[in-house]
Every structure is written in structure tokens, then in C-alpha cells.
PDB file of N, CA and C in Angstrom:
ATOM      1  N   UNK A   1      64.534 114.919 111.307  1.00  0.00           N
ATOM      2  CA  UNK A   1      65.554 114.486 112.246  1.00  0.00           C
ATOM      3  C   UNK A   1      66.853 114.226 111.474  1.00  0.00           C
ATOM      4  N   UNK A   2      68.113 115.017 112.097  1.00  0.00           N
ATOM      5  CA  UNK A   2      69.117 114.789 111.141  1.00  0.00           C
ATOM      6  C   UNK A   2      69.943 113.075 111.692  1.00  0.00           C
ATOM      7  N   UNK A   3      71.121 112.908 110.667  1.00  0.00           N
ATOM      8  CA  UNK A   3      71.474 111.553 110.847  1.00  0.00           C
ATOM      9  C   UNK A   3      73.186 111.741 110.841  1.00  0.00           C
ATOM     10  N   UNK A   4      73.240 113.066 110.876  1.00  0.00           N
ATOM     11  CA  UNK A   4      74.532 113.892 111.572  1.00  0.00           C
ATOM     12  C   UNK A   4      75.288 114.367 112.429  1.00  0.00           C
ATOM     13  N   UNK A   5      75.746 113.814 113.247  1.00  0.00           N
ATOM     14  CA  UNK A   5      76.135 114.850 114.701  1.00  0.00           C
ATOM     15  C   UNK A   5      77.576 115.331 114.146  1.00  0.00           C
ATOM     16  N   UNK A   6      77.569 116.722 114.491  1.00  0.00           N
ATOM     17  CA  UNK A   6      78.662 117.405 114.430  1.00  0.00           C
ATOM     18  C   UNK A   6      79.402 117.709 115.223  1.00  0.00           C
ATOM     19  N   UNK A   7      80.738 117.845 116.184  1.00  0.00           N
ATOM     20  CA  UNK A   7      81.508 117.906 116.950  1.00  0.00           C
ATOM     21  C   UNK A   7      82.638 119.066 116.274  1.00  0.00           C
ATOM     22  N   UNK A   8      82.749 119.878 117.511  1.00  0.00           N
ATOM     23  CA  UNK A   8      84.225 121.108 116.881  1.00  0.00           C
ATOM     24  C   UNK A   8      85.115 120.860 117.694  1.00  0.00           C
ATOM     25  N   UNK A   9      86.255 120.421 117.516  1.00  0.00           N
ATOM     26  CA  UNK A   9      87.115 119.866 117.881  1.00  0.00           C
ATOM     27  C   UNK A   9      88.487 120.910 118.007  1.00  0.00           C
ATOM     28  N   UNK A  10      88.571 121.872 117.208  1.00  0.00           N
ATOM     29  CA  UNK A  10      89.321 123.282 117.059  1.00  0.00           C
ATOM     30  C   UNK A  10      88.722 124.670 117.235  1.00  0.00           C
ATOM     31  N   UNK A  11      87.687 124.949 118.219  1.00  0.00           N
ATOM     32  CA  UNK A  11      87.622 126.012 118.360  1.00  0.00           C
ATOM     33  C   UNK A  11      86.639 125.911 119.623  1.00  0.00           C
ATOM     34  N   UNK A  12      87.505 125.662 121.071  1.00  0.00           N
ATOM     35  CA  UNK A  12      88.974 126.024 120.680  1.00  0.00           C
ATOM     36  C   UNK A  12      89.869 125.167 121.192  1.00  0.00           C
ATOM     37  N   UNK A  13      90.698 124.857 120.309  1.00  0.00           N
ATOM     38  CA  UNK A  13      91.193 123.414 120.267  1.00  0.00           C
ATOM     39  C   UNK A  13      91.601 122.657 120.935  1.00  0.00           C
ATOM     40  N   UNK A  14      91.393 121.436 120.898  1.00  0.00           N
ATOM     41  CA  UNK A  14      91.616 120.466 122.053  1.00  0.00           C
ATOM     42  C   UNK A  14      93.257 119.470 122.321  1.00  0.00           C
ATOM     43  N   UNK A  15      93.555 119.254 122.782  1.00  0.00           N
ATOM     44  CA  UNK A  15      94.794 118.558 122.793  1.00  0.00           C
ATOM     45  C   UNK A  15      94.353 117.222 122.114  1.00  0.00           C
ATOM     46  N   UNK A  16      95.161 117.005 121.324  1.00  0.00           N
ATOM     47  CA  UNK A  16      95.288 115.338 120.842  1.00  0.00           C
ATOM     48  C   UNK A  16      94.422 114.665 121.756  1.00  0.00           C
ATOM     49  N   UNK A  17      94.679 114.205 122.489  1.00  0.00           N
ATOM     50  CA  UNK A  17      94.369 113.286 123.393  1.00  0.00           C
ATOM     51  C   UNK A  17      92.669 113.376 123.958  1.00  0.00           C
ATOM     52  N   UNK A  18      93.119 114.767 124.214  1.00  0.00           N
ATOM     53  CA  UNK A  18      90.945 114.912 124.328  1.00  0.00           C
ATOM     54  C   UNK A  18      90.624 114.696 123.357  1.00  0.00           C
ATOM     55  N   UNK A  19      90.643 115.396 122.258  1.00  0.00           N
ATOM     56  CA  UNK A  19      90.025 114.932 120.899  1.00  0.00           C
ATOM     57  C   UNK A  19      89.818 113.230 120.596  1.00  0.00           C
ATOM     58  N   UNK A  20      91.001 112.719 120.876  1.00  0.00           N
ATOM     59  CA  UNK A  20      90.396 111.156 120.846  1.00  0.00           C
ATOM     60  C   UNK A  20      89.695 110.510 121.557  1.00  0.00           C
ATOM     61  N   UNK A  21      89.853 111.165 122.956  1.00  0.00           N
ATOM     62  CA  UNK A  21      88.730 110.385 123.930  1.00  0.00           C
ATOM     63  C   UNK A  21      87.475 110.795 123.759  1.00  0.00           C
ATOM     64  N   UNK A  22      87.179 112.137 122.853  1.00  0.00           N
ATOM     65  CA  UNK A  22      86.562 112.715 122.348  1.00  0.00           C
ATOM     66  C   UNK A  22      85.432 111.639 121.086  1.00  0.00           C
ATOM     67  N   UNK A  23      86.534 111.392 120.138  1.00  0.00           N
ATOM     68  CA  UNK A  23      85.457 110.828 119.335  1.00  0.00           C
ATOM     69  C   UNK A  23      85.762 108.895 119.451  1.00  0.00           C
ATOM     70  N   UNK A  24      86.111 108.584 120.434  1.00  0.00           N
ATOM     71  CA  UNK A  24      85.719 107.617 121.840  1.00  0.00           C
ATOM     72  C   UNK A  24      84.519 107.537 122.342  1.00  0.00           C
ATOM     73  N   UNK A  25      84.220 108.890 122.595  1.00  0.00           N
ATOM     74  CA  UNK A  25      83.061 108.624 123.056  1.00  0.00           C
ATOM     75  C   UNK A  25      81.257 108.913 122.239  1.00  0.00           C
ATOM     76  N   UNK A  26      81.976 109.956 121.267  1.00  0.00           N
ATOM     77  CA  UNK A  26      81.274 109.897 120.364  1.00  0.00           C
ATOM     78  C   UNK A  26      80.603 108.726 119.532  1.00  0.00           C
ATOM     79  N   UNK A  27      81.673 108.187 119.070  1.00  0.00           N
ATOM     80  CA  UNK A  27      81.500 106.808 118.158  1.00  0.00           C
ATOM     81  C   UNK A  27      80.605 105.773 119.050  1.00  0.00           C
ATOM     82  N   UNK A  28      81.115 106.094 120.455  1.00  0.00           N
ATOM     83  CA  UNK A  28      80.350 104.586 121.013  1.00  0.00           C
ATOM     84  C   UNK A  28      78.995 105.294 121.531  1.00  0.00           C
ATOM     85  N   UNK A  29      78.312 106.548 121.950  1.00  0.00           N
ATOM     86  CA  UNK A  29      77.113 106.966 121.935  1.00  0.00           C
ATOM     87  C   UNK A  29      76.410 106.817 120.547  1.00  0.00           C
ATOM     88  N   UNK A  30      77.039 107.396 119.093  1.00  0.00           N
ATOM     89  CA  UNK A  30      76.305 106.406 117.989  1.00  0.00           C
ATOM     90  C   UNK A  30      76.127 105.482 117.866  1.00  0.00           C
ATOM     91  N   UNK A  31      76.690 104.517 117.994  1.00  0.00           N
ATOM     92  CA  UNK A  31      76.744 102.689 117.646  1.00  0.00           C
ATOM     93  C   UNK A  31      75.870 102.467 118.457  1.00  0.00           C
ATOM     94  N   UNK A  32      75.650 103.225 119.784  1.00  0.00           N
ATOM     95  CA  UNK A  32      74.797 102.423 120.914  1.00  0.00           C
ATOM     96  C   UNK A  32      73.245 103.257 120.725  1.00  0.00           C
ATOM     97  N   UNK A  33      73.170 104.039 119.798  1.00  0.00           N
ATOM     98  CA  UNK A  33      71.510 104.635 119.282  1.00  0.00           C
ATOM     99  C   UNK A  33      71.156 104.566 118.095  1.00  0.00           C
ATOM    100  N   UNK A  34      70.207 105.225 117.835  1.00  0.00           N
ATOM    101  CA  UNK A  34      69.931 105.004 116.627  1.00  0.00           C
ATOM    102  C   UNK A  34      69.301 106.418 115.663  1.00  0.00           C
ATOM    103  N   UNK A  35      69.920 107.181 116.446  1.00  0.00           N
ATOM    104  CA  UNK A  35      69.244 108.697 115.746  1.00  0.00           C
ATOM    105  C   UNK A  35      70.830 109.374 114.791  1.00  0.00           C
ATOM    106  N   UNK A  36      71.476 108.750 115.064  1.00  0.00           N
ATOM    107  CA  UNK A  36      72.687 109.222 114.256  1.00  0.00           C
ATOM    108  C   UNK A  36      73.571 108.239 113.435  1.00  0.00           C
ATOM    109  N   UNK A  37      73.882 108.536 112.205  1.00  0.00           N
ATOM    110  CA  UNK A  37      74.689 107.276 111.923  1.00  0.00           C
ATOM    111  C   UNK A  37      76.379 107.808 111.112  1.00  0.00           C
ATOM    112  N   UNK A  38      76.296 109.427 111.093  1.00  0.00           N
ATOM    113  CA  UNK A  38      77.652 109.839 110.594  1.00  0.00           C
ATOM    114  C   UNK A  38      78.409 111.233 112.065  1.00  0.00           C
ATOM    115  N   UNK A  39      79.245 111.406 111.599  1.00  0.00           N
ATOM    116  CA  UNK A  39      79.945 111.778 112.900  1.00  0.00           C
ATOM    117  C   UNK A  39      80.945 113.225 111.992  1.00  0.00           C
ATOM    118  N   UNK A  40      80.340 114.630 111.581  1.00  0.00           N
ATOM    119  CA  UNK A  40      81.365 115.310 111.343  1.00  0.00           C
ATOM    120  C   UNK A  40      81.844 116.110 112.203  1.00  0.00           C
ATOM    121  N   UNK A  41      83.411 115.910 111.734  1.00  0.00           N
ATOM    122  CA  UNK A  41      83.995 116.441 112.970  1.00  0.00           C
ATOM    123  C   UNK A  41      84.891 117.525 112.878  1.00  0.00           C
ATOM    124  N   UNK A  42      84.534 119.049 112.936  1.00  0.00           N
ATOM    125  CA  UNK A  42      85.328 120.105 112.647  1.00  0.00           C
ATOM    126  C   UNK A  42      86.729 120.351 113.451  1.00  0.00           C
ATOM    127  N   UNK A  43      87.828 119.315 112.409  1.00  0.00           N
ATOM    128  CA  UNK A  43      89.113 120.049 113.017  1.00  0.00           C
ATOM    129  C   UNK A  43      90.040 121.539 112.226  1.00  0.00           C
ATOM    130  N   UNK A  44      89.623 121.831 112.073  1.00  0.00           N
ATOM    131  CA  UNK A  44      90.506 123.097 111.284  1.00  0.00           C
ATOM    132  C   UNK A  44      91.039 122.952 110.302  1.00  0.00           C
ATOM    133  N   UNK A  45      92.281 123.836 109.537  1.00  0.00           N
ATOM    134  CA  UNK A  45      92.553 123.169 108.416  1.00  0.00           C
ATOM    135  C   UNK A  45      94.339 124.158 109.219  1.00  0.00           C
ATOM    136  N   UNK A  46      94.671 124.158 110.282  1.00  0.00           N
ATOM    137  CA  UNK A  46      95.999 124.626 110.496  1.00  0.00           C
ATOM    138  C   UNK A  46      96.072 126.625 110.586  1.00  0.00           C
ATOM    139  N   UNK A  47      97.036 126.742 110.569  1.00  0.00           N
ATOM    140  CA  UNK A  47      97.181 128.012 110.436  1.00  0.00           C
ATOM    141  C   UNK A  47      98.781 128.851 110.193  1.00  0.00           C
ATOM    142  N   UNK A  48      98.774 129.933 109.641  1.00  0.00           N
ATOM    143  CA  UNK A  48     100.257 130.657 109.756  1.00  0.00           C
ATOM    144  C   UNK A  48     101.119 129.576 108.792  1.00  0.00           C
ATOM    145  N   UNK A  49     100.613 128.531 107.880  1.00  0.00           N
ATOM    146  CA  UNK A  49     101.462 127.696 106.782  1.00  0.00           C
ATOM    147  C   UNK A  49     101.756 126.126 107.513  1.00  0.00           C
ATOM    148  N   UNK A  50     101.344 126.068 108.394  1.00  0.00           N
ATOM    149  CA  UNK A  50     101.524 124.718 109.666  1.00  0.00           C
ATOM    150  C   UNK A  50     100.391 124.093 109.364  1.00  0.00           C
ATOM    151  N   UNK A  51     100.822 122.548 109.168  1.00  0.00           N
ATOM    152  CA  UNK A  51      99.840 121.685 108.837  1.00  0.00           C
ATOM    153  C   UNK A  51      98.486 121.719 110.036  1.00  0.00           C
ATOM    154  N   UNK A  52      97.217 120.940 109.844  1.00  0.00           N
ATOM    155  CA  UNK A  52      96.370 121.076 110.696  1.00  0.00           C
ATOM    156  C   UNK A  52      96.574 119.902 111.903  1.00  0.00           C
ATOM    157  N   UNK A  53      97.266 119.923 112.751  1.00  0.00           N
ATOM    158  CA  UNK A  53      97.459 118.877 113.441  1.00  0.00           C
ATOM    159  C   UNK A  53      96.591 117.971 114.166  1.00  0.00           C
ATOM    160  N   UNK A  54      95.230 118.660 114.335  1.00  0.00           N
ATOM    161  CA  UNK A  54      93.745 117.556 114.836  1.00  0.00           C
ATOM    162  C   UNK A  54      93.336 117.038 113.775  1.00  0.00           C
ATOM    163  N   UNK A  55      93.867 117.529 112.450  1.00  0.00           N
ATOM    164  CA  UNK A  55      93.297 116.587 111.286  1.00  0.00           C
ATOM    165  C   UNK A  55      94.036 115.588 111.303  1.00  0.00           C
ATOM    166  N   UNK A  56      95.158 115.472 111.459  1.00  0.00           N
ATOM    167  CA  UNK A  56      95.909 114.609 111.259  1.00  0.00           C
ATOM    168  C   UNK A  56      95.726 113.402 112.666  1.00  0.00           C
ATOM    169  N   UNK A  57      95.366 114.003 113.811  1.00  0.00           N
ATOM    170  CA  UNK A  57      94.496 113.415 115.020  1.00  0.00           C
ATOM    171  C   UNK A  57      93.134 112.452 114.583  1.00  0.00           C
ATOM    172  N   UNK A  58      92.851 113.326 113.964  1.00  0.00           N
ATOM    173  CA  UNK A  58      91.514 112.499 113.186  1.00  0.00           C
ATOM    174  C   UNK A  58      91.751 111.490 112.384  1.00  0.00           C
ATOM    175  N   UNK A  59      92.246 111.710 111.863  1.00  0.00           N
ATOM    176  CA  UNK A  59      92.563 111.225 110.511  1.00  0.00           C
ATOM    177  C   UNK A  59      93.521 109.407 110.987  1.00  0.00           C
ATOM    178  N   UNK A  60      94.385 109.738 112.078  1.00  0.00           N
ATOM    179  CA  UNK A  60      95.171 108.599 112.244  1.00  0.00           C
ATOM    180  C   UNK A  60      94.004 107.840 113.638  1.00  0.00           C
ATOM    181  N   UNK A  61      92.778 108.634 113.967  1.00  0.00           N
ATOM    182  CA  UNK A  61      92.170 107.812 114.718  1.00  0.00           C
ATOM    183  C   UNK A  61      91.215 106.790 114.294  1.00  0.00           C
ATOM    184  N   UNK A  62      90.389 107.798 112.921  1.00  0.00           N
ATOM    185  CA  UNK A  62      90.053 106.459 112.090  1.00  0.00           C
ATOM    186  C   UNK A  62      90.498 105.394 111.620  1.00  0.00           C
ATOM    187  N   UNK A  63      92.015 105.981 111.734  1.00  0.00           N
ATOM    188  CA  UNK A  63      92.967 104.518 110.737  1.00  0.00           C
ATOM    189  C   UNK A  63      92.944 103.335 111.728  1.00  0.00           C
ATOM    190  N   UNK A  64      93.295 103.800 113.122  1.00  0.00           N
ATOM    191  CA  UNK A  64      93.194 102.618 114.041  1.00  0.00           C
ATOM    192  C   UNK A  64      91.748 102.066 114.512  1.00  0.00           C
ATOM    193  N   UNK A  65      90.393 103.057 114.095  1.00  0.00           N
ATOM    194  CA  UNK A  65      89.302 102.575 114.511  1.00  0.00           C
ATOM    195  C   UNK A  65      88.511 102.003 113.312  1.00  0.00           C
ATOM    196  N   UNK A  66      89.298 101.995 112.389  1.00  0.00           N
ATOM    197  CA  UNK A  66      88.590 101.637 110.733  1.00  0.00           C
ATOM    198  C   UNK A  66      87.120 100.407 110.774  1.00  0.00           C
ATOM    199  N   UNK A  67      87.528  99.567 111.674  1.00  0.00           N
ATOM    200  CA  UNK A  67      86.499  98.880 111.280  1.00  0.00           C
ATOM    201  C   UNK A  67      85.374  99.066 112.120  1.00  0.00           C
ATOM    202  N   UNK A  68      85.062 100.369 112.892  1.00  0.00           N
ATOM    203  CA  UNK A  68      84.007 100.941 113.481  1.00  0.00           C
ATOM    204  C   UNK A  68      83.555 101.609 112.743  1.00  0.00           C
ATOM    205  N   UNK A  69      83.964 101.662 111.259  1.00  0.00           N
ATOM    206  CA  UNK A  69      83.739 102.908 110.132  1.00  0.00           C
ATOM    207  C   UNK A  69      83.533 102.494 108.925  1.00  0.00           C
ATOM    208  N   UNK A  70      82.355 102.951 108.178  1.00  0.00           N
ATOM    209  CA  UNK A  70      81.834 102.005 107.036  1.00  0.00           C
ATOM    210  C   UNK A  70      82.929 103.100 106.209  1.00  0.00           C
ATOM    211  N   UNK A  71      83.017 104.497 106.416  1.00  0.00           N
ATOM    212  CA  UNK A  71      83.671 105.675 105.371  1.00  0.00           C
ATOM    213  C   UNK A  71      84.182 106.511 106.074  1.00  0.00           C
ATOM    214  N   UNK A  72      85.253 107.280 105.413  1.00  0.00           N
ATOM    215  CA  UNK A  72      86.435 108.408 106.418  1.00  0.00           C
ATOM    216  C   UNK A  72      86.117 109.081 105.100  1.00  0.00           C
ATOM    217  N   UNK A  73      85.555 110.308 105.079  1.00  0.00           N
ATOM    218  CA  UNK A  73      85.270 111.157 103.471  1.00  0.00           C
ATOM    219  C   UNK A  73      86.309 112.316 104.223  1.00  0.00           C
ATOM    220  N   UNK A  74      86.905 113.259 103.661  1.00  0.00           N
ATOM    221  CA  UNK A  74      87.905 114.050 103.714  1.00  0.00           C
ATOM    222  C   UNK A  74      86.754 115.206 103.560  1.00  0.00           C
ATOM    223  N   UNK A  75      86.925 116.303 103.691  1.00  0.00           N
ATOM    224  CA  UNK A  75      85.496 117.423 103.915  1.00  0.00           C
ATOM    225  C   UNK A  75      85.732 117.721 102.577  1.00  0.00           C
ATOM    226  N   UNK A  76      87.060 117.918 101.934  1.00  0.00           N
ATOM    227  CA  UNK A  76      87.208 118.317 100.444  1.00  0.00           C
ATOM    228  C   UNK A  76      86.643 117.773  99.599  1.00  0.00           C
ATOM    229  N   UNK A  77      86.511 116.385  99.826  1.00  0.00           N
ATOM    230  CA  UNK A  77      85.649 115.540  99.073  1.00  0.00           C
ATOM    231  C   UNK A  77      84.352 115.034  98.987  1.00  0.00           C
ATOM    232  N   UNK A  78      83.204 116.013 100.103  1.00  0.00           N
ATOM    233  CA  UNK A  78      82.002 115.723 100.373  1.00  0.00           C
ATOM    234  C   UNK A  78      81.494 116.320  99.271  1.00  0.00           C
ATOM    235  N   UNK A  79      81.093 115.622  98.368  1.00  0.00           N
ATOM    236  CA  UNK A  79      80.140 116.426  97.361  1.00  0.00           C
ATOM    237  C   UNK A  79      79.563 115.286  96.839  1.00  0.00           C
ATOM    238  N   UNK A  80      78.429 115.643  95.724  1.00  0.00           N
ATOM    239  CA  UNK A  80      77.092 114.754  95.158  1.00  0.00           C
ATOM    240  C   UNK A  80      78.231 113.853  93.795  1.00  0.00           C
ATOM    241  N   UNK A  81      78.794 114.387  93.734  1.00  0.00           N
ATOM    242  CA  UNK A  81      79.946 113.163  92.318  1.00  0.00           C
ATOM    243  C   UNK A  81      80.971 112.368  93.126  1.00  0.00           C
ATOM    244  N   UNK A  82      81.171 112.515  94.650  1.00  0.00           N
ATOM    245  CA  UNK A  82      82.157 111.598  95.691  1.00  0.00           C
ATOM    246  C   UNK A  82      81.238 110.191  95.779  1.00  0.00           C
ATOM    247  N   UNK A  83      81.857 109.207  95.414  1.00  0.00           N
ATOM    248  CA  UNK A  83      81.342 107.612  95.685  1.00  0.00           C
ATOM    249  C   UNK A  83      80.824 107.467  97.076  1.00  0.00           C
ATOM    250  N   UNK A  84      82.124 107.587  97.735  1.00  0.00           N
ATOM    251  CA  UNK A  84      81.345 107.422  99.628  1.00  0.00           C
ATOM    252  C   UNK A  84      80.410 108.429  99.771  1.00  0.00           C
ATOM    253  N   UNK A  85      80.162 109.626  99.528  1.00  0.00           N
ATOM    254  CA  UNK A  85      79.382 110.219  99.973  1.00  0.00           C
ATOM    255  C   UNK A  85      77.973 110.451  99.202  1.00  0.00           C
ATOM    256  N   UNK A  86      77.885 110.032  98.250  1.00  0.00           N
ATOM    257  CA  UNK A  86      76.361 109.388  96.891  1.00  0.00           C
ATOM    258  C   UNK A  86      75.967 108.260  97.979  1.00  0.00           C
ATOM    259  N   UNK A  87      77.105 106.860  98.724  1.00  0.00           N
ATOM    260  CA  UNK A  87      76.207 106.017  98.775  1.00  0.00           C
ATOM    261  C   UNK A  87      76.139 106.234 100.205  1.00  0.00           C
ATOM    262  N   UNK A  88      76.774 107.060 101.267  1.00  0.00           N
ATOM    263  CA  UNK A  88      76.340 107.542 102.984  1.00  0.00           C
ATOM    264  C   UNK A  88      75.294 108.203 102.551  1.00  0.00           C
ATOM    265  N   UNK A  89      74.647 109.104 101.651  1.00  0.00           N
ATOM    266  CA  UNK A  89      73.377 109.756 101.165  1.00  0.00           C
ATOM    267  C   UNK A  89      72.227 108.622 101.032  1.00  0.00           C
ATOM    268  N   UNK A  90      72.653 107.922 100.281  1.00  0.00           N
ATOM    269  CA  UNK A  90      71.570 106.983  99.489  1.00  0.00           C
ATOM    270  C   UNK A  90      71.243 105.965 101.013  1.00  0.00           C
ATOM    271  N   UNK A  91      71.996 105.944 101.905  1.00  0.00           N
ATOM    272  CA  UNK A  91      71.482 104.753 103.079  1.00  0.00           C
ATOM    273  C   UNK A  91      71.061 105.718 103.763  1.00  0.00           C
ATOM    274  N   UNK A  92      71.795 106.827 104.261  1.00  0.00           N
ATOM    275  CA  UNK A  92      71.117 107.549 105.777  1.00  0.00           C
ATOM    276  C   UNK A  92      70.068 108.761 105.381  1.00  0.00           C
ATOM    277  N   UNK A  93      70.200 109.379 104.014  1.00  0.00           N
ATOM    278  CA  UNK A  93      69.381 110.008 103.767  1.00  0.00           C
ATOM    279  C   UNK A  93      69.832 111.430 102.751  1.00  0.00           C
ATOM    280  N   UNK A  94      69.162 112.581 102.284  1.00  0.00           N
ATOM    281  CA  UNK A  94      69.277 112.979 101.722  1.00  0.00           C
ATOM    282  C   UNK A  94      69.152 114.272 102.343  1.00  0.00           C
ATOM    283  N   UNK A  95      69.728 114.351 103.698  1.00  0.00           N
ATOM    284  CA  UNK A  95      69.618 115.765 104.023  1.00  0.00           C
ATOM    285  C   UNK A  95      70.145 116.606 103.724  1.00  0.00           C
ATOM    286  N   UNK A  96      69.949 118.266 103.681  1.00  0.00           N
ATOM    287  CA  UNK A  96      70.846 119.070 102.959  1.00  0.00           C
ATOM    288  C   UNK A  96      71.841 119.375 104.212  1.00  0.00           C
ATOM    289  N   UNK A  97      72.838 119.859 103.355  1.00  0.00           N
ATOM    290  CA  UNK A  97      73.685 120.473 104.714  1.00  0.00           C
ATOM    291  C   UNK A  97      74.594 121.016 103.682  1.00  0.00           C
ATOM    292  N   UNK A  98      75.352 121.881 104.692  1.00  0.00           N
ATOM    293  CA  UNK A  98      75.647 122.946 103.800  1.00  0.00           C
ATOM    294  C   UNK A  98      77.343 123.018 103.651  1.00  0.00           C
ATOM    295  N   UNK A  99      77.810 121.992 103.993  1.00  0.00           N
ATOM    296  CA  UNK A  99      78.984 121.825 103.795  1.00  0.00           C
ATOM    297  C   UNK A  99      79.184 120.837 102.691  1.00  0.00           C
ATOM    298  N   UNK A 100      77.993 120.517 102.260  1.00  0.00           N
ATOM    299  CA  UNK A 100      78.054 119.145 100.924  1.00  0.00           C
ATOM    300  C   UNK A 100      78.591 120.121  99.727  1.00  0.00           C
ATOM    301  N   UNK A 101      79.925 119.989  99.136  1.00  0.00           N
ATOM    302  CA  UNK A 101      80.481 120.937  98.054  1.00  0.00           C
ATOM    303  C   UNK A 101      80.885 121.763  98.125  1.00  0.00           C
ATOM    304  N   UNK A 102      81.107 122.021  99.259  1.00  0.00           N
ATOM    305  CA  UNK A 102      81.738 123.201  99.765  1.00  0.00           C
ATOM    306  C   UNK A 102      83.787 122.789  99.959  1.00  0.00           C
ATOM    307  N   UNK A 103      84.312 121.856  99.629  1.00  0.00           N
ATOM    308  CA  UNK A 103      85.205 121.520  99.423  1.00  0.00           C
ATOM    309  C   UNK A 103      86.544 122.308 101.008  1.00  0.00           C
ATOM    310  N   UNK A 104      85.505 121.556 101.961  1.00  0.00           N
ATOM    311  CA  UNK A 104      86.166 122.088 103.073  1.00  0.00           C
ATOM    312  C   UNK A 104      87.046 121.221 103.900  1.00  0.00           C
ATOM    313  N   UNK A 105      88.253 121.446 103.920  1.00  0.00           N
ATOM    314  CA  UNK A 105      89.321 120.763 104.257  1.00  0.00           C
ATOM    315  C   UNK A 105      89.847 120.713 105.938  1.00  0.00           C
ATOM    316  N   UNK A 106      88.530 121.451 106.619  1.00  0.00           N
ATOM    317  CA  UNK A 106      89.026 121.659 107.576  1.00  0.00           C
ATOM    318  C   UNK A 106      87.823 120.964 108.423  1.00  0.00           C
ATOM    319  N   UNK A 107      87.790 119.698 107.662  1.00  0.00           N
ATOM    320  CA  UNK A 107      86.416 119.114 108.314  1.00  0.00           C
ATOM    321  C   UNK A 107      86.920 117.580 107.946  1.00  0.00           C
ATOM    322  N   UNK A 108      86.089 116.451 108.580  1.00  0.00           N
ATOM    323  CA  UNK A 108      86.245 114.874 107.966  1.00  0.00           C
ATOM    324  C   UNK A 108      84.897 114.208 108.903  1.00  0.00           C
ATOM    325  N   UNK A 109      84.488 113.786 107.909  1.00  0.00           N
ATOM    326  CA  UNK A 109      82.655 112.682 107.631  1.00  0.00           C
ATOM    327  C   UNK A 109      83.163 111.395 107.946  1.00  0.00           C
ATOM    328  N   UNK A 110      83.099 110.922 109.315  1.00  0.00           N
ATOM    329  CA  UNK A 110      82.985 109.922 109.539  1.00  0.00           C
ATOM    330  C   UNK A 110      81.327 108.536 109.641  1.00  0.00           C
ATOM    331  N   UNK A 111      81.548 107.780 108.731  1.00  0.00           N
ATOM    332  CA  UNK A 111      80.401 107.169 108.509  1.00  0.00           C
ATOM    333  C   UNK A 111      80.549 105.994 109.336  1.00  0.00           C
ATOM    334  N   UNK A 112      79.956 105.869 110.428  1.00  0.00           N
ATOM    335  CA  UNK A 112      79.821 104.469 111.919  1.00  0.00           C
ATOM    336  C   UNK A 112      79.132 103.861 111.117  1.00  0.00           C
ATOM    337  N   UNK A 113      79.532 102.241 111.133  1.00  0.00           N
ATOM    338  CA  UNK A 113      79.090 101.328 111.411  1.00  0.00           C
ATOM    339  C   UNK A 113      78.063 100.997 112.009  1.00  0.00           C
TER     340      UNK A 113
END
């Protein structure tokens, strides 16, 4: 049983605003079970030289939901030598997945509370 739910949030992409009511509702279906305890959430990484703008959606929704969030790991930084993501491994588990090192920027590991 994984301890992951994944959400795609850019394909095909959602307006700001869904996307937050989006992981609104996400966050509060985790907190309120117990089969999931991280939340990745595929926003893109932009396109044509234009920043990724649901990352940046993401990114400023954790900032205001921070303390619903033990970790905000950046997808670039999911790998086995990243601090937050050795110790979200070491509590929820050691599943493989295949974006661990894959240094993907068009993704962000949210770890619920």
C-alpha cells in the first residue's frame, strides 16, 4: 500500500484557483485518513522559456498552509542524500518510486502533517 497520492495539476492545466481548491481538498482528505501521508503534485516545469506558473501556485500555497506540512521537498531535490526526503522515507516508508533522483523540477512532495 503506497503512502503517496499523486495529483496532475498541468495536464491539462488547471487555473490557479482550481489547483488550490484542489490541494484544499486534497490535504484535508489526507489529514482526515490514514492510508496516505505525502501529497505529490505534478505541476509542470513551464514552457517556450516562461516560468512554471502552477509551481509557483504550489509553491506559494504551501507557504500559506505551512503548518499543515511537516516538508515542501522541490522534485529537484527528491533524492536518497536530501535531509527531508531520508527522514519522509525513514517515517512513511521506503517505497520505490521512480521519481526519487530523478531531479524533476516539474513536480513538489508535499509531506501532511
Amino acid at each position: 500500500m503506497t503512502y503517496i497520492r499523486t495529483i496532475d495539476i498541468a495536464h491539462p492545466p488547471l487555473s490557479s484557483g482550481t489547483a488550490e481548491e484542489l490541494l484544499d481538498d486534497e490535504v484535508r482528505q489526507i489529514r482526515s485518513g490514514k492510508q496516505w501521508r505525502v501529497l505529490k503534485v505534478i505541476h509542470g516545469i513551464g514552457k517556450n522559456g516562461r516560468p512554471a506558473v502552477l509551481k509557483q501556485t504550489v509553491l506559494n500555497w504551501a507557504y500559506r498552509n505551512r503548518k499543515q506540512l511537516k516538508a515542501v521537498i522541490p522534485g529537484e531535490n527528491f533524492n536518497i542524500l536530501d535531509a527531508q526526503s531520508q527522514e519522509m522515507r525513514k517515517q512513511c516508508g521506503q517505497e520505490p518510486d521512480a521519481d526519487l533522483g530523478a531531479t524533476n523540477s516539474g513536480m513538489t512532495i508535499l509531506w501532511i502533517k
